[in-house]
Protein backbone atom coordinates (compact mmCIF):
# COMPACT_ATOMS: atom_id res chain seq x y z
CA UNK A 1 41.77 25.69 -9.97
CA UNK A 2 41.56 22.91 -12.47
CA UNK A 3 44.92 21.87 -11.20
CA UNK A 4 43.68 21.55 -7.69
CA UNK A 5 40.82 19.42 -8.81
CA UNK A 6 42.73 17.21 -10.50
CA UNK A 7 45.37 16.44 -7.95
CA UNK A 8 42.56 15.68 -5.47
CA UNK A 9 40.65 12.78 -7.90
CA UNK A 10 44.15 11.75 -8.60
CA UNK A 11 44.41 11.22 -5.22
CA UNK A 12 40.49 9.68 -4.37
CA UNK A 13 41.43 7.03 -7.75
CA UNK A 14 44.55 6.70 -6.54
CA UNK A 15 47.02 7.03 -9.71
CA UNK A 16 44.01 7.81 -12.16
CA UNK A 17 43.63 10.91 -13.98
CA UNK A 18 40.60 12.21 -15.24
CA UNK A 19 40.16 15.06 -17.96
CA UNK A 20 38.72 18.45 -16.17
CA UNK A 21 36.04 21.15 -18.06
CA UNK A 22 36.06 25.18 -17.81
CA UNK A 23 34.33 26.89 -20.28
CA UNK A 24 36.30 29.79 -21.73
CA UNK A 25 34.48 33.11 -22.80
CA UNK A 26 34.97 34.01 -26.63
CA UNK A 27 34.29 37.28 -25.85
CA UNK A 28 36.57 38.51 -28.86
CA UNK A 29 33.98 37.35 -31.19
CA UNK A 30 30.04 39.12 -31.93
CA UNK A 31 27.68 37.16 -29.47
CA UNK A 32 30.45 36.07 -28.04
CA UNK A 33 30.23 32.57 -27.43
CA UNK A 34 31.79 29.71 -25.09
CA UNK A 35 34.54 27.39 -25.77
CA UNK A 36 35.56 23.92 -23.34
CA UNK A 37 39.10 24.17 -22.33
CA UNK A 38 40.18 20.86 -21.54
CA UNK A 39 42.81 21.11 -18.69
CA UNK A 40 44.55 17.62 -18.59
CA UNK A 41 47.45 17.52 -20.29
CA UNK A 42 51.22 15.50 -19.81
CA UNK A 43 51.95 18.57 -17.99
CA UNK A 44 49.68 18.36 -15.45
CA UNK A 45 49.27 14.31 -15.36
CA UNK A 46 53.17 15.08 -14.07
CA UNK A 47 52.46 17.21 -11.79
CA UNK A 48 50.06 15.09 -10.00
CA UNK A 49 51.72 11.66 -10.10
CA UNK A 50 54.97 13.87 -8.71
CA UNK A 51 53.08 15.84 -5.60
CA UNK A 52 52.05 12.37 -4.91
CA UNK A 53 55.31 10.36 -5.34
CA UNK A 54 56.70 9.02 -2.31
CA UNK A 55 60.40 9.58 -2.31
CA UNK A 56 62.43 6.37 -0.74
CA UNK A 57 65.67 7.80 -1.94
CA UNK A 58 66.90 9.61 1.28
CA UNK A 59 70.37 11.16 -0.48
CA UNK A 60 67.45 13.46 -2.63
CA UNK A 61 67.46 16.92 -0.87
CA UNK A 62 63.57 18.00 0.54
CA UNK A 63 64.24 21.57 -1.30
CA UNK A 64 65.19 19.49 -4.33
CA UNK A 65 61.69 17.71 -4.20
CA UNK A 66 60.72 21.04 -3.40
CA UNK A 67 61.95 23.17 -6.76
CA UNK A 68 60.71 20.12 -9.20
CA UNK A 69 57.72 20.28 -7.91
CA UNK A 70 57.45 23.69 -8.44
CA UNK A 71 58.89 23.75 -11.42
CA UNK A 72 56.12 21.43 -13.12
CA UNK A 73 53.45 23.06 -11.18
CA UNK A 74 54.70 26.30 -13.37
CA UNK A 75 55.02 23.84 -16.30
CA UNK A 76 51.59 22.88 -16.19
CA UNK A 77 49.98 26.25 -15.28
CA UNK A 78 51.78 27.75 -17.98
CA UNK A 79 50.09 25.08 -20.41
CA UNK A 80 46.57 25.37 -19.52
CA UNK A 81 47.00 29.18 -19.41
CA UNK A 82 48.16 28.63 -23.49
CA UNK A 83 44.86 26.50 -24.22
CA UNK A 84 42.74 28.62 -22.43
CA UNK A 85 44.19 31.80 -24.99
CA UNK A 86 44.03 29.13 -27.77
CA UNK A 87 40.02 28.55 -26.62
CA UNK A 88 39.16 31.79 -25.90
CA UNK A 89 40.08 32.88 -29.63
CA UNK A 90 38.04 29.91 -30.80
CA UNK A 91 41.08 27.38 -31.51
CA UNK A 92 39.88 25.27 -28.92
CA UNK A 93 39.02 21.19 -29.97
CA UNK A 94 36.65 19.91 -28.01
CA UNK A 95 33.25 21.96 -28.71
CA UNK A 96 34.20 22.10 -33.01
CA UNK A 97 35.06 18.29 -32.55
CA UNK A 98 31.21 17.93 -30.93
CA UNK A 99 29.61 19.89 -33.49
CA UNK A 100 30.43 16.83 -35.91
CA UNK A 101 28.52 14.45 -34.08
């Protein structure tokens, strides 16, 4: 979902990216808590500048578009799925990094 959000303010900003929230149960811990996972990554920044990328070159096959787009759409799923384990063991950055404040 946070991949669908993301491609549709890239698209409202046109060429902008902005970073998306989920919280992430820690329900491995007592009182289990909840951690931010912070979807935007290089991953997914590249997946939304390519589904929007207008391709001029006519000699590039549509099921060639096709397959790389796929293929980072994978990429980037497979990242935020990583970071959400990483958060959900309490590895995640962004609500330690608050606590400083």
């Amino acid at each position: 979902m946070p991949l669908a959000i993301q491609l549709a303010v890239y698209r409202m900003l046109e060429g902008s990216t902005v970073a998306t929230y989920e919280s992430t149960q820690t329900r491995f811990f007592s009182h289990g808590r909840t951690e931010t996972t912070r979807s935007l990554s290089q991953d997914s920044a590249r997946f939304c500048k390519l589904m929007t990328l207008q391709r001029q070159d006519h000699q590039v096959q549509a099921d060639e578009i096709t397959q790389e787009r796929q293929d980072t759409l994978r990429t980037a799923m497979q990242r935020q799925q990583e970071y959400r384990q990483m958060a959900s063991r309490g590895h995640g950055v962004a609500d330690t990094v608050l606590g400083y404040k």
